[in-house]
Protein backbone atom coordinates (compact mmCIF):
# COMPACT_ATOMS: atom_id res chain seq x y z
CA UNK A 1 -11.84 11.14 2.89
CA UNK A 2 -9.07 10.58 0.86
CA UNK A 3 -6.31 13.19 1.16
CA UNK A 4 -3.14 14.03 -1.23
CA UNK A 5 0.60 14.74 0.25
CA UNK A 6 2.56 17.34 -1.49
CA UNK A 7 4.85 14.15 -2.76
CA UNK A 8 1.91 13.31 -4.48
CA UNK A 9 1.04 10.16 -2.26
CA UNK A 10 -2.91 9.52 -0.68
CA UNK A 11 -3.54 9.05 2.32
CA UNK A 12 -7.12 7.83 3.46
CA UNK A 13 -8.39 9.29 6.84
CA UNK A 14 -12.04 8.01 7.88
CA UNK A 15 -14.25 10.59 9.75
CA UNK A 16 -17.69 9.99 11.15
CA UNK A 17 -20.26 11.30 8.56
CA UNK A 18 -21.78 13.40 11.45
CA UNK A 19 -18.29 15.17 12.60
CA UNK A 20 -16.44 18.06 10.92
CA UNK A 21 -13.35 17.11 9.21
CA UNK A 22 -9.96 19.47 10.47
CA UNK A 23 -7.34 18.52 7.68
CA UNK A 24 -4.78 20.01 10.18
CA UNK A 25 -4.66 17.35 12.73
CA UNK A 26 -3.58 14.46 9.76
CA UNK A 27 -1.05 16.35 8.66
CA UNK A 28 0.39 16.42 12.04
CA UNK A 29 -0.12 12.61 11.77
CA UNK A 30 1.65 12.55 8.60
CA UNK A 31 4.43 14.72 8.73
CA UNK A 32 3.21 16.19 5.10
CA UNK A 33 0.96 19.28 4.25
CA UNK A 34 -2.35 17.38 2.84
CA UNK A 35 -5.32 18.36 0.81
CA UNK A 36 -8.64 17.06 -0.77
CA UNK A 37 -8.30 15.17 -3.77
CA UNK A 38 -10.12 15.63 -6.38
CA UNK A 39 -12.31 13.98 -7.78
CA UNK A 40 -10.24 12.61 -10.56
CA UNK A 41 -7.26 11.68 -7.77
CA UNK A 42 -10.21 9.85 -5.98
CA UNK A 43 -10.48 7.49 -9.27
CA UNK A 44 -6.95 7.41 -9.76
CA UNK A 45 -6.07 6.08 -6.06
CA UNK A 46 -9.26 3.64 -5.41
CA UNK A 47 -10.85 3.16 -8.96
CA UNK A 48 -13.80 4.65 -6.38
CA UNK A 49 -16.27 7.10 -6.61
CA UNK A 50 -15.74 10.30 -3.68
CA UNK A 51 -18.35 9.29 -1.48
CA UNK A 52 -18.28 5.40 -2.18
CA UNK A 53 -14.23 4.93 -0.90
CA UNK A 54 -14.54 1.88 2.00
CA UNK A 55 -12.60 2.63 5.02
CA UNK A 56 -9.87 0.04 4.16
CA UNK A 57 -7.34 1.85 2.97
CA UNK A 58 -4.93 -1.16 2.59
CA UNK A 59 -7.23 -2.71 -0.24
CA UNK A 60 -5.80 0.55 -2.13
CA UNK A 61 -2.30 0.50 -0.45
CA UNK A 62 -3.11 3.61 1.39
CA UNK A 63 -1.87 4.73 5.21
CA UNK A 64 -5.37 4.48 6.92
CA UNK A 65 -6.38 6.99 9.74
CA UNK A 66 -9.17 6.57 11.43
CA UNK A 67 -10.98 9.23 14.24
CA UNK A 68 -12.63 8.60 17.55
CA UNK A 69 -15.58 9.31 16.32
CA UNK A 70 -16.36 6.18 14.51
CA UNK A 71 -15.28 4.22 17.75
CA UNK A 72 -18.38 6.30 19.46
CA UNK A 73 -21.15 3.59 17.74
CA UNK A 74 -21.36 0.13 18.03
CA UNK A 75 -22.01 0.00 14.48
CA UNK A 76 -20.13 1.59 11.72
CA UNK A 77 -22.04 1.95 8.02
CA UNK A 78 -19.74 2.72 4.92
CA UNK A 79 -19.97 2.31 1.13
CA UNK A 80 -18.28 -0.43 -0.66
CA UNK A 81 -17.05 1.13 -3.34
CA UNK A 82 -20.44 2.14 -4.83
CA UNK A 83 -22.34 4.74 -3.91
CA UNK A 84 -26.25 2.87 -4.02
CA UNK A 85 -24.16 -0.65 -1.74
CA UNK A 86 -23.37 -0.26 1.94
CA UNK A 87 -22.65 -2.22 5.04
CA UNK A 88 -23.29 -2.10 8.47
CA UNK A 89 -20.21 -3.94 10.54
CA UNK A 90 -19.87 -4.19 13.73
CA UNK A 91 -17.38 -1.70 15.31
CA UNK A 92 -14.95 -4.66 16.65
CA UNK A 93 -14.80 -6.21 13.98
CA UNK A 94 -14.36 -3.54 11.73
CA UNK A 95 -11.29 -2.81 14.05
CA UNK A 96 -10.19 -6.57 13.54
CA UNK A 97 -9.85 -6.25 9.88
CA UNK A 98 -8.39 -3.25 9.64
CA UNK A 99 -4.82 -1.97 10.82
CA UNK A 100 -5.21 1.98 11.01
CA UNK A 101 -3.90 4.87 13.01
CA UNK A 102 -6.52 5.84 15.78
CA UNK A 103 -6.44 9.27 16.70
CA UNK A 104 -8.42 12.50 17.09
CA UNK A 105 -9.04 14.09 14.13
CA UNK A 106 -12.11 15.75 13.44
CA UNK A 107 -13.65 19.08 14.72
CA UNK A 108 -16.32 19.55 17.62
């Protein structure tokens, strides 16, 4: 999900598809009061569709987050940055090529 700072920077926090999302425990993360973007901020920070965004948020120049929950499966599926493509990567190496914040973040 891809989340908007009251400075007006984005910040992308991945969630399991299958887990609630809590927007309150990134902004304790971050410091900053966050939101949804919309749909048009979506475009504006990835040149993605919502729903197609890949989880790295460095090929956007965005502070990636990513929750527990996707280190549950031994396989992680996401879009790459269209919403009829997707991958399936293996959770290792998915955590090899990306740098993000791991933390606990979405809602039982």
């Amino acid at each position: 999900m891809v989340l908007k700072t009251e400075e007006e920077k984005f910040v992308l926090a991945n969630v399991a598809a299958n887990k609630k999302k809590d927007i309150k425990k990134p902004e304790r993360l971050t410091g900053n009061k966050l939101r949804f973007a919309t749909r048009e901020e979506v475009l504006q920070a990835t040149n993605c569709e919502p729903g197609s965004v890949p989880p790295f948020g460095e090929l956007f120049g965005l502070p990636t987050f990513l929750d527990e929950s996707i280190l549950e499966n031994d396989f992680v599926n996401f879009n790459i940055c269209m919403l009829t493509k997707s991958v399936k990567i293996k959770r290792q190496d998915l955590l090899k090529i990306m740098e993000p914040k791991i933390s606990k973040f979405s809602k039982e």
